[in-house]
PDB file of N, CA and C in Angstrom:
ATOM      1  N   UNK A   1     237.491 -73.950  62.003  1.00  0.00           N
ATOM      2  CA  UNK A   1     237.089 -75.264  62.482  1.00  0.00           C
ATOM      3  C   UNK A   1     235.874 -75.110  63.400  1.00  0.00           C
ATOM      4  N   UNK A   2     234.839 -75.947  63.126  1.00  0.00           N
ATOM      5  CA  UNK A   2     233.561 -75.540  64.183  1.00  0.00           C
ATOM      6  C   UNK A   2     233.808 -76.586  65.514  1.00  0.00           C
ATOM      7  N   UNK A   3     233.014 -75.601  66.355  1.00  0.00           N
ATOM      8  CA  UNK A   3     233.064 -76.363  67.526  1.00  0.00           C
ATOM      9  C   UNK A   3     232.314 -77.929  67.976  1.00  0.00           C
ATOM     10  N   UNK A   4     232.763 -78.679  68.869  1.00  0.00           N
ATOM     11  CA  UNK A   4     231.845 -79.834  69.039  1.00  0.00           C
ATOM     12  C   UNK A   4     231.365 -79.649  70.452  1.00  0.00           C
ATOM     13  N   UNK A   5     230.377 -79.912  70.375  1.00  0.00           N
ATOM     14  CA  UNK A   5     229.462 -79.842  71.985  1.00  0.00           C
ATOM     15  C   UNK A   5     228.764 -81.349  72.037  1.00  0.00           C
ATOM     16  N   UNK A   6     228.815 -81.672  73.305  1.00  0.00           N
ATOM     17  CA  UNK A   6     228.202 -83.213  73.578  1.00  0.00           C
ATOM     18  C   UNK A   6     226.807 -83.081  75.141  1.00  0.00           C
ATOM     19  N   UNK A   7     225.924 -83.563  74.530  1.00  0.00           N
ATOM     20  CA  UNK A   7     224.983 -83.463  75.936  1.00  0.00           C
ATOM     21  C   UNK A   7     223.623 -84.622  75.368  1.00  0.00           C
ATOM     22  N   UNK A   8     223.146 -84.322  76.287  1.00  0.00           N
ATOM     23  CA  UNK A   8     221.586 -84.482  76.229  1.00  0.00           C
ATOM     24  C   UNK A   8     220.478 -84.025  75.996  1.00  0.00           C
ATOM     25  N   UNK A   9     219.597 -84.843  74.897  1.00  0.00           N
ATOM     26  CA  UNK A   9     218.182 -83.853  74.442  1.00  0.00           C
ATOM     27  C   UNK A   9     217.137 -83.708  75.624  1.00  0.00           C
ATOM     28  N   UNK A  10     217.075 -82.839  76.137  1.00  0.00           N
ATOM     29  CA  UNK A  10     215.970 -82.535  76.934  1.00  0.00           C
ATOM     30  C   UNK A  10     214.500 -82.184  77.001  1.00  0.00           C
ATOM     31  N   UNK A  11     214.572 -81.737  75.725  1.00  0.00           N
ATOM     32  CA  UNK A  11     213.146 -81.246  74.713  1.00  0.00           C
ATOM     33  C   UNK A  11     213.392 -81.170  73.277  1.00  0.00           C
ATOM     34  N   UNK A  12     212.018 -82.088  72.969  1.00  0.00           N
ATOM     35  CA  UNK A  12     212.035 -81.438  71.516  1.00  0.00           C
ATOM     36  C   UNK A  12     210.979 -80.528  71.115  1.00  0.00           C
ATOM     37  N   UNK A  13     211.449 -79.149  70.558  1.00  0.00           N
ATOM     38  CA  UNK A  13     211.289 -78.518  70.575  1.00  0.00           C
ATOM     39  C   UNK A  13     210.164 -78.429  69.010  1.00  0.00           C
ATOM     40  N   UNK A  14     210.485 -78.535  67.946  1.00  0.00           N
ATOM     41  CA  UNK A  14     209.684 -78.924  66.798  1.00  0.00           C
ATOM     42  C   UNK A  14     210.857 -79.993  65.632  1.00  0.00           C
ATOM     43  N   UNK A  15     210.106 -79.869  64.880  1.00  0.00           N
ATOM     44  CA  UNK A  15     211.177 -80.946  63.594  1.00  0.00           C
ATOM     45  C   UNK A  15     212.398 -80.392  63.532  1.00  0.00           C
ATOM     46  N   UNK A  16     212.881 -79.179  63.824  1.00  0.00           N
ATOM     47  CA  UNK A  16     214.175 -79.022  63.233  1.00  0.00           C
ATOM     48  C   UNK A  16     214.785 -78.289  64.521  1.00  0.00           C
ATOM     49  N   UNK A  17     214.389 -78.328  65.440  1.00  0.00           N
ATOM     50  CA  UNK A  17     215.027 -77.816  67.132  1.00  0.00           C
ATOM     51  C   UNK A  17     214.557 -78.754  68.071  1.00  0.00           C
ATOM     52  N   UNK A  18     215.691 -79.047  68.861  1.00  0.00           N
ATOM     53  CA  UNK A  18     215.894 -79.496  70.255  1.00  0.00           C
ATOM     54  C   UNK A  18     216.617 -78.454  71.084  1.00  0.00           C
ATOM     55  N   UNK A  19     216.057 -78.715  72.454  1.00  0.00           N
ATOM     56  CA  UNK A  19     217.043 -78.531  73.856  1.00  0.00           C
ATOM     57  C   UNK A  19     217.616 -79.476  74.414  1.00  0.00           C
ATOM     58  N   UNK A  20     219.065 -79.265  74.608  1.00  0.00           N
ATOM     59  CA  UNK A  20     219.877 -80.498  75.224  1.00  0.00           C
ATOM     60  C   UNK A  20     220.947 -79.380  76.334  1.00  0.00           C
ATOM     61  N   UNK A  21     221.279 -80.250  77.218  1.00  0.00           N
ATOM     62  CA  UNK A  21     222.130 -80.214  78.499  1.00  0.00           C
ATOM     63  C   UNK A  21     223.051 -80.435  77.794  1.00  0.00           C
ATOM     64  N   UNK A  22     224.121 -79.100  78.184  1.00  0.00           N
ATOM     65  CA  UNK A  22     226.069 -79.431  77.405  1.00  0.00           C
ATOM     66  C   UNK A  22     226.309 -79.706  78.578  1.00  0.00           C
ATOM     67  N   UNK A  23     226.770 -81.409  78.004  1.00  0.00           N
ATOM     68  CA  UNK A  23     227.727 -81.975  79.254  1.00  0.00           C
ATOM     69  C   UNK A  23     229.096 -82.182  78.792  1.00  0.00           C
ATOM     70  N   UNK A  24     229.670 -81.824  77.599  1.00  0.00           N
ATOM     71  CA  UNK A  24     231.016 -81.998  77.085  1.00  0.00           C
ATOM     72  C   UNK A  24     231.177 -80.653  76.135  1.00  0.00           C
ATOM     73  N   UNK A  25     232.403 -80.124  76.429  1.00  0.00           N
ATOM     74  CA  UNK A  25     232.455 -79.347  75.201  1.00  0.00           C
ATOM     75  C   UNK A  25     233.962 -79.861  74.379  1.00  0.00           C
ATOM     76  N   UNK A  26     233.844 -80.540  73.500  1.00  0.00           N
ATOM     77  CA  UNK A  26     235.277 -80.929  73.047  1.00  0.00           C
ATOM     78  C   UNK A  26     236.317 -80.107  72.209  1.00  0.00           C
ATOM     79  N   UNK A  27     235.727 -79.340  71.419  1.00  0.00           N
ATOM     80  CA  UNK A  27     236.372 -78.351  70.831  1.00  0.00           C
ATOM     81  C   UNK A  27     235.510 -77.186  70.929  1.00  0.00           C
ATOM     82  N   UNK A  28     236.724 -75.939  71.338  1.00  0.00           N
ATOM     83  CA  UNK A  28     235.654 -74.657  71.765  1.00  0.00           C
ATOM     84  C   UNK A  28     236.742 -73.422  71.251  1.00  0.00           C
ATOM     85  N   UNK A  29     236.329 -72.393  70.424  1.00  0.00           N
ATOM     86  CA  UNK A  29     237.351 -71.760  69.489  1.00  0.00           C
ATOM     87  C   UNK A  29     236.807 -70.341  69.452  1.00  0.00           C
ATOM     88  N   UNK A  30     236.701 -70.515  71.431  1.00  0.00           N
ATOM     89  CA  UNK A  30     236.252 -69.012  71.932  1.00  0.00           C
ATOM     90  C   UNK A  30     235.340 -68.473  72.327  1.00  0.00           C
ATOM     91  N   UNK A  31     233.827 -69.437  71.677  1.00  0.00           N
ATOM     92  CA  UNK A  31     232.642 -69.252  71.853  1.00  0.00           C
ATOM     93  C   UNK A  31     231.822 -69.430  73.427  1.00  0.00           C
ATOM     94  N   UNK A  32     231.006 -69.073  73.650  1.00  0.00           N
ATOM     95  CA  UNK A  32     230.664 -69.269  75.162  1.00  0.00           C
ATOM     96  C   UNK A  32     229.097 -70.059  74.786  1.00  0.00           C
ATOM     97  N   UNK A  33     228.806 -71.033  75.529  1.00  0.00           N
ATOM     98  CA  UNK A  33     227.306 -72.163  75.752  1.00  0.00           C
ATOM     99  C   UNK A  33     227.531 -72.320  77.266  1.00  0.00           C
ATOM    100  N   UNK A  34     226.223 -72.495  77.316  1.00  0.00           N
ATOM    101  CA  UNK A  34     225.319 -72.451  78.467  1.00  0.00           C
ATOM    102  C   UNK A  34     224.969 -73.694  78.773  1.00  0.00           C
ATOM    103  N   UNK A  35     224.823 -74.124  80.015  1.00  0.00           N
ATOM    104  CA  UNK A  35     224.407 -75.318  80.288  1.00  0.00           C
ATOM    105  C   UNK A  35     223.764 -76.043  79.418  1.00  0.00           C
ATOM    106  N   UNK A  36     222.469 -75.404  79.126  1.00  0.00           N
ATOM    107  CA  UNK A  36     221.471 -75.853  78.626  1.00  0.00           C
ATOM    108  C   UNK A  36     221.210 -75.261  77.453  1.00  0.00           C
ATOM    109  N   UNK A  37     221.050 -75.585  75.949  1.00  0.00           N
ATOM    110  CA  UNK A  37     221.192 -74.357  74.727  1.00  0.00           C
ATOM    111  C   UNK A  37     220.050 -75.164  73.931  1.00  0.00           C
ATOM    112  N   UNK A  38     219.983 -74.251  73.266  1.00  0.00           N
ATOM    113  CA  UNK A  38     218.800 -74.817  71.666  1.00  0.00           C
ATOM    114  C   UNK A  38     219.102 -74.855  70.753  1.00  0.00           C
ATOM    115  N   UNK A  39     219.128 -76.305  69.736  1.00  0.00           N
ATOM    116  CA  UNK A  39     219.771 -76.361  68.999  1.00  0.00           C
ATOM    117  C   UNK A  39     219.157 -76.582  67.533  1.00  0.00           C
ATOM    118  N   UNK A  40     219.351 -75.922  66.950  1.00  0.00           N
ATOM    119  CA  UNK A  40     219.077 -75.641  64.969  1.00  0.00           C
ATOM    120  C   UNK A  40     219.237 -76.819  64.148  1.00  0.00           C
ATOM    121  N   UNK A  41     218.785 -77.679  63.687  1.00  0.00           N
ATOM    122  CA  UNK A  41     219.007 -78.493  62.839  1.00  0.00           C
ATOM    123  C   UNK A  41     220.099 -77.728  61.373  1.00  0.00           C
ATOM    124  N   UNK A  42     221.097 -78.333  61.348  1.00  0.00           N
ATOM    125  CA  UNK A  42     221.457 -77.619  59.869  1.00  0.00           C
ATOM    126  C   UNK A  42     221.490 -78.658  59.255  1.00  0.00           C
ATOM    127  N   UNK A  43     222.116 -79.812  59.953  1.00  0.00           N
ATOM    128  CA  UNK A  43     221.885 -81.148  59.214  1.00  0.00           C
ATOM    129  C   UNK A  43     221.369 -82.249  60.057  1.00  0.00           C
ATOM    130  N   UNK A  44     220.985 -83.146  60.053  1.00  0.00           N
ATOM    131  CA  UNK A  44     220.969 -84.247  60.847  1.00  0.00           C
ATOM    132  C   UNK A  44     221.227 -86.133  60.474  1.00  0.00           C
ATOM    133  N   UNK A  45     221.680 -86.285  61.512  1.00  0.00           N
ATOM    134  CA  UNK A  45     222.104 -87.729  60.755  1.00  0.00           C
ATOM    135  C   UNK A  45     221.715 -88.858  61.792  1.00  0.00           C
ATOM    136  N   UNK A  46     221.228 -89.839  61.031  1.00  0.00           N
ATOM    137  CA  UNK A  46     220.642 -90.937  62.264  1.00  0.00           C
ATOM    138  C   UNK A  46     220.942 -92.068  61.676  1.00  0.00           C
ATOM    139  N   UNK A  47     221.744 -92.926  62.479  1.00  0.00           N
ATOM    140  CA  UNK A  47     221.898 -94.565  61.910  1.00  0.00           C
ATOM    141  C   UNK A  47     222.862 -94.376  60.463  1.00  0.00           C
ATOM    142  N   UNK A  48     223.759 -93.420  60.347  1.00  0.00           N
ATOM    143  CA  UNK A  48     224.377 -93.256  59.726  1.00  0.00           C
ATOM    144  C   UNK A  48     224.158 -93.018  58.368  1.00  0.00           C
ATOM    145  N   UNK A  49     222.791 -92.164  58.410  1.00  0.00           N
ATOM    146  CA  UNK A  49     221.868 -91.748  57.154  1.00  0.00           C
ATOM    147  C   UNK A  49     221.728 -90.374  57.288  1.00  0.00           C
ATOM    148  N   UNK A  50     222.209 -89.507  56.564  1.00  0.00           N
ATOM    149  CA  UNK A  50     221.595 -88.442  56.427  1.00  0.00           C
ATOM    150  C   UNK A  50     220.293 -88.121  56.288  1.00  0.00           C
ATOM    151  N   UNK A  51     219.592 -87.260  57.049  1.00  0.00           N
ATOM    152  CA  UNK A  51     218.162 -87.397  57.172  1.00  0.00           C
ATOM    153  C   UNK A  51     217.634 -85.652  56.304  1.00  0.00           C
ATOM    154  N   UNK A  52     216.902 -85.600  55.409  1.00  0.00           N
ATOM    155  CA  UNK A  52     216.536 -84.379  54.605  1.00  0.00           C
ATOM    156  C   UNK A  52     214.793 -83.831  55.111  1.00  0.00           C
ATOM    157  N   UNK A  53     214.207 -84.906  55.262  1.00  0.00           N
ATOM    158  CA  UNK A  53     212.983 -84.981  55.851  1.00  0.00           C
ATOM    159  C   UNK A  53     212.895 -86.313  57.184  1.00  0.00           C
ATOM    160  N   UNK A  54     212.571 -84.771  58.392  1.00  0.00           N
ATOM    161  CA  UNK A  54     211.621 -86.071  59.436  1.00  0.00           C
ATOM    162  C   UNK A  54     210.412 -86.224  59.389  1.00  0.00           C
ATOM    163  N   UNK A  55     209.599 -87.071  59.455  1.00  0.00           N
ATOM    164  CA  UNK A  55     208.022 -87.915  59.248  1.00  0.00           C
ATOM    165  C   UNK A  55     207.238 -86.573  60.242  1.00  0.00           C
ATOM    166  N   UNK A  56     207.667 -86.863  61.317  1.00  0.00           N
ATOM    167  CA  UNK A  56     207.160 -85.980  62.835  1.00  0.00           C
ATOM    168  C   UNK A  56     207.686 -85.537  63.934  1.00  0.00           C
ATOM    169  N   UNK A  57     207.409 -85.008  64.814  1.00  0.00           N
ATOM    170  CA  UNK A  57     207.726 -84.753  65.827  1.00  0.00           C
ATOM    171  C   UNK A  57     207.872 -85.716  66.784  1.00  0.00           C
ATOM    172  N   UNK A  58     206.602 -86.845  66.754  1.00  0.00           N
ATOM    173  CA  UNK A  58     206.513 -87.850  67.713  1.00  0.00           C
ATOM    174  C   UNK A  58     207.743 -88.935  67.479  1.00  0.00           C
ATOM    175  N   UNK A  59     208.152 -88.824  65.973  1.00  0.00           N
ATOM    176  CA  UNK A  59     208.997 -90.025  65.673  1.00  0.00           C
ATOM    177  C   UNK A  59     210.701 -88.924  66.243  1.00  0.00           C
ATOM    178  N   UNK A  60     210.735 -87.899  66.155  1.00  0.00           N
ATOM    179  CA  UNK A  60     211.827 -87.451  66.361  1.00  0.00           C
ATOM    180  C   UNK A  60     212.177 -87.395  68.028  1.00  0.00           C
ATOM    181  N   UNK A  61     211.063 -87.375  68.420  1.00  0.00           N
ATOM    182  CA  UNK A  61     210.905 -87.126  70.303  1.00  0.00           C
ATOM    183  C   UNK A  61     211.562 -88.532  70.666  1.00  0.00           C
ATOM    184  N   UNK A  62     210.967 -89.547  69.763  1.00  0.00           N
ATOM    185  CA  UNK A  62     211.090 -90.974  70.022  1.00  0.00           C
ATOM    186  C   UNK A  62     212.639 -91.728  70.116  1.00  0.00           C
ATOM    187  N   UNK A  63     213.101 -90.773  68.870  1.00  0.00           N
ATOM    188  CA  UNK A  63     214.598 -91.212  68.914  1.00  0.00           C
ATOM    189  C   UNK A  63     215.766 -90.025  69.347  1.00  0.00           C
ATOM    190  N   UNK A  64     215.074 -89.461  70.188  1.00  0.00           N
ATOM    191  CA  UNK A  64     215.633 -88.382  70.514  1.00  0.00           C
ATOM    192  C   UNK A  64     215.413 -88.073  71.999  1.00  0.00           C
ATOM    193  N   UNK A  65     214.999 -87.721  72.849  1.00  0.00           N
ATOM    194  CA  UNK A  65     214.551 -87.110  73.736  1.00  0.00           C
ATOM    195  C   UNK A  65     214.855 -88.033  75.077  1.00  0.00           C
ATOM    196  N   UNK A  66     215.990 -87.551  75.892  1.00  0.00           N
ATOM    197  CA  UNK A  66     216.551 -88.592  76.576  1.00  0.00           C
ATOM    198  C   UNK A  66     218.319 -88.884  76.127  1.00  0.00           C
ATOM    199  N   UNK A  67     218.125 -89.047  75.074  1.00  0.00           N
ATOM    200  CA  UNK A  67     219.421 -89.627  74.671  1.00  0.00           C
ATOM    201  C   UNK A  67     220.821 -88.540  74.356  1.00  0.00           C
ATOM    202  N   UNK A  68     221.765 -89.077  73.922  1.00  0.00           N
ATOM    203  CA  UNK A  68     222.978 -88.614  73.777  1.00  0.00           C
ATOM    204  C   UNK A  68     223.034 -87.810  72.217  1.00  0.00           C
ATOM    205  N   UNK A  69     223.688 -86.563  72.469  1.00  0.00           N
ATOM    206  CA  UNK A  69     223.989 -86.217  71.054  1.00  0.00           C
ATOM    207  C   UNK A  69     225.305 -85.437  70.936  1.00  0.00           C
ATOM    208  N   UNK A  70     225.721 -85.657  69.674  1.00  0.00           N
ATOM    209  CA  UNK A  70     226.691 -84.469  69.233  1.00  0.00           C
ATOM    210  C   UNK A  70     226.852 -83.919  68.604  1.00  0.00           C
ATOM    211  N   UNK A  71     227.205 -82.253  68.786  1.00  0.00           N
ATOM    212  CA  UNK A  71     226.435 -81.622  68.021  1.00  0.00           C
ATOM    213  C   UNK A  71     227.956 -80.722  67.132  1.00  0.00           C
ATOM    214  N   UNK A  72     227.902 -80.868  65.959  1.00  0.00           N
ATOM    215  CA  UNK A  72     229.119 -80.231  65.510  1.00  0.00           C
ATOM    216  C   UNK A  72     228.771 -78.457  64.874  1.00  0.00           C
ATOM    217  N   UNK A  73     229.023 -77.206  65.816  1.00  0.00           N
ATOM    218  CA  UNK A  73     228.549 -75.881  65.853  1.00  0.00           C
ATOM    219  C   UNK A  73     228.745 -75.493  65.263  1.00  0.00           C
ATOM    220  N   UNK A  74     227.920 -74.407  64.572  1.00  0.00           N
ATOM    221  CA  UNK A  74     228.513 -73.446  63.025  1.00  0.00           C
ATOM    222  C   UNK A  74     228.235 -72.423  64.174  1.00  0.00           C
ATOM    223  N   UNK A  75     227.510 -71.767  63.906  1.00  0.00           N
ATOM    224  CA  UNK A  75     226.841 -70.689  64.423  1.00  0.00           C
ATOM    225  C   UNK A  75     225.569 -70.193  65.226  1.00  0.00           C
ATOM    226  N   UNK A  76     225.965 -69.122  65.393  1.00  0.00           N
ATOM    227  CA  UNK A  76     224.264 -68.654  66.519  1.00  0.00           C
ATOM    228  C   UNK A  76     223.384 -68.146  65.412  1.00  0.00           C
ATOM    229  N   UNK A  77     222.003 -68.254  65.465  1.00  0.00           N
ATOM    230  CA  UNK A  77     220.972 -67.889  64.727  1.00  0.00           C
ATOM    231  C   UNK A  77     220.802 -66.129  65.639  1.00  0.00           C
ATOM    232  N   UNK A  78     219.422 -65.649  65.203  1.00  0.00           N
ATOM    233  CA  UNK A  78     218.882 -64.234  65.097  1.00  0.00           C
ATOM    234  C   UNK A  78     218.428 -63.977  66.633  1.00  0.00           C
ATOM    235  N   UNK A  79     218.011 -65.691  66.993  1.00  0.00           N
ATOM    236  CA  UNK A  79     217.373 -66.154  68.060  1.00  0.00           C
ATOM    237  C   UNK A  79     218.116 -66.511  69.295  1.00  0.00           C
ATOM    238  N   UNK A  80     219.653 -66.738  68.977  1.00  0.00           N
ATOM    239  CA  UNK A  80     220.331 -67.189  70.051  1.00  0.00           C
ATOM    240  C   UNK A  80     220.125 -68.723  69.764  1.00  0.00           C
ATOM    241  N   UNK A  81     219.480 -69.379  68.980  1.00  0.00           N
ATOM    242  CA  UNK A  81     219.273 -70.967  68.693  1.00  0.00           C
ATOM    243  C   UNK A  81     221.335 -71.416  67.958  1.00  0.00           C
ATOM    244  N   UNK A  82     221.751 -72.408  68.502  1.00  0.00           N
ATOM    245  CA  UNK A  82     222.837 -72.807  67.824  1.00  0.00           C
ATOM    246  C   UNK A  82     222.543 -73.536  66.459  1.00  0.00           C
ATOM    247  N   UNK A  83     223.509 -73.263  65.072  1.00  0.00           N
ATOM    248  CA  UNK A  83     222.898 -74.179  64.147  1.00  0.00           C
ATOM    249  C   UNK A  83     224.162 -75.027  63.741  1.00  0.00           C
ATOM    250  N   UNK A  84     223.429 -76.410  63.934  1.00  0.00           N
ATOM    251  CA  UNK A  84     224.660 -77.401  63.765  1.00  0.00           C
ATOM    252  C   UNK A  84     224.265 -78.745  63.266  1.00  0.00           C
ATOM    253  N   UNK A  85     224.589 -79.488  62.657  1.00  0.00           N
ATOM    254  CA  UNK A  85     224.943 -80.214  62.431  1.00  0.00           C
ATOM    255  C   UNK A  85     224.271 -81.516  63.707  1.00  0.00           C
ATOM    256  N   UNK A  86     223.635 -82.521  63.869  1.00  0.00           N
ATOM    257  CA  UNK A  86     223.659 -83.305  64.924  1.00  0.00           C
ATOM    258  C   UNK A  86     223.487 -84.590  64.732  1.00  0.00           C
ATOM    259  N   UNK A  87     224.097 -85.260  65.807  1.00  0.00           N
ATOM    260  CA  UNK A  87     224.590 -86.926  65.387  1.00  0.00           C
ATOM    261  C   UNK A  87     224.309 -87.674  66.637  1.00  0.00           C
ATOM    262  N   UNK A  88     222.732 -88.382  66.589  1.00  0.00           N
ATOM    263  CA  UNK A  88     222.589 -88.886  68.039  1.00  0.00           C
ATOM    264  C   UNK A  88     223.260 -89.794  68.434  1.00  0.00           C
ATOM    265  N   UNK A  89     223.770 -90.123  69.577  1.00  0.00           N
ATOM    266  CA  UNK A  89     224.708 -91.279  70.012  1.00  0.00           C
ATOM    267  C   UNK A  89     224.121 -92.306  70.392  1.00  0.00           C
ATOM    268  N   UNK A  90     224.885 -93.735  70.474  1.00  0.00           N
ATOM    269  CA  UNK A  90     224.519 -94.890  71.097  1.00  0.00           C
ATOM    270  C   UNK A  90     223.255 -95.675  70.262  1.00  0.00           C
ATOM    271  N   UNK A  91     223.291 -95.162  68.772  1.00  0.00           N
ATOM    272  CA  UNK A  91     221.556 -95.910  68.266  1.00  0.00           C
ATOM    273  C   UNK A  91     222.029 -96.975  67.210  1.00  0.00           C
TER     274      UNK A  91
END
């Protein structure tokens, strides 16, 4: 079962990574996160659309950066980047 982590985007980082603040961890199955982590696009979903292509950066900063997300965890990348799954809140 993967883990769920809940925070805030703090940076966007390019089209397929953000930094967000873990302010919730709801399910955790051993793994250790850091306040603050970077997170991997594996999928993303907005307005209840699966998204395959984003336009830009500026449009992703736009609906992103500031706001609430949740992020459902597979795994750590090569980089230490988390890759998951993410579902912005409140849009």
């Amino acid at each position: 079962m993967k883990d769920i982590i809940v925070g805030c985007v703090t940076e966007v980082i390019d089209l397929e990574t953000i930094k967000m603040e873990v302010t919730q961890i709801v399910r955790n199955n051993g793994h250790h996160y850091d306040s603050e982590e970077k997170v991997r696009f594996h999928g993303f979903e907005y307005r209840l659309q699966k998204w395959n292509f984003i336009p830009n950066k500026r449009f992703l900063r736009a609906i992103m950066k500031g706001k609430g997300v949740m992020c459902l965890v597979g795994e750590r990348d090569g980089q230490g980047y988390l890759e998951a799954d993410v579902y912005p809140l409140g849009h």
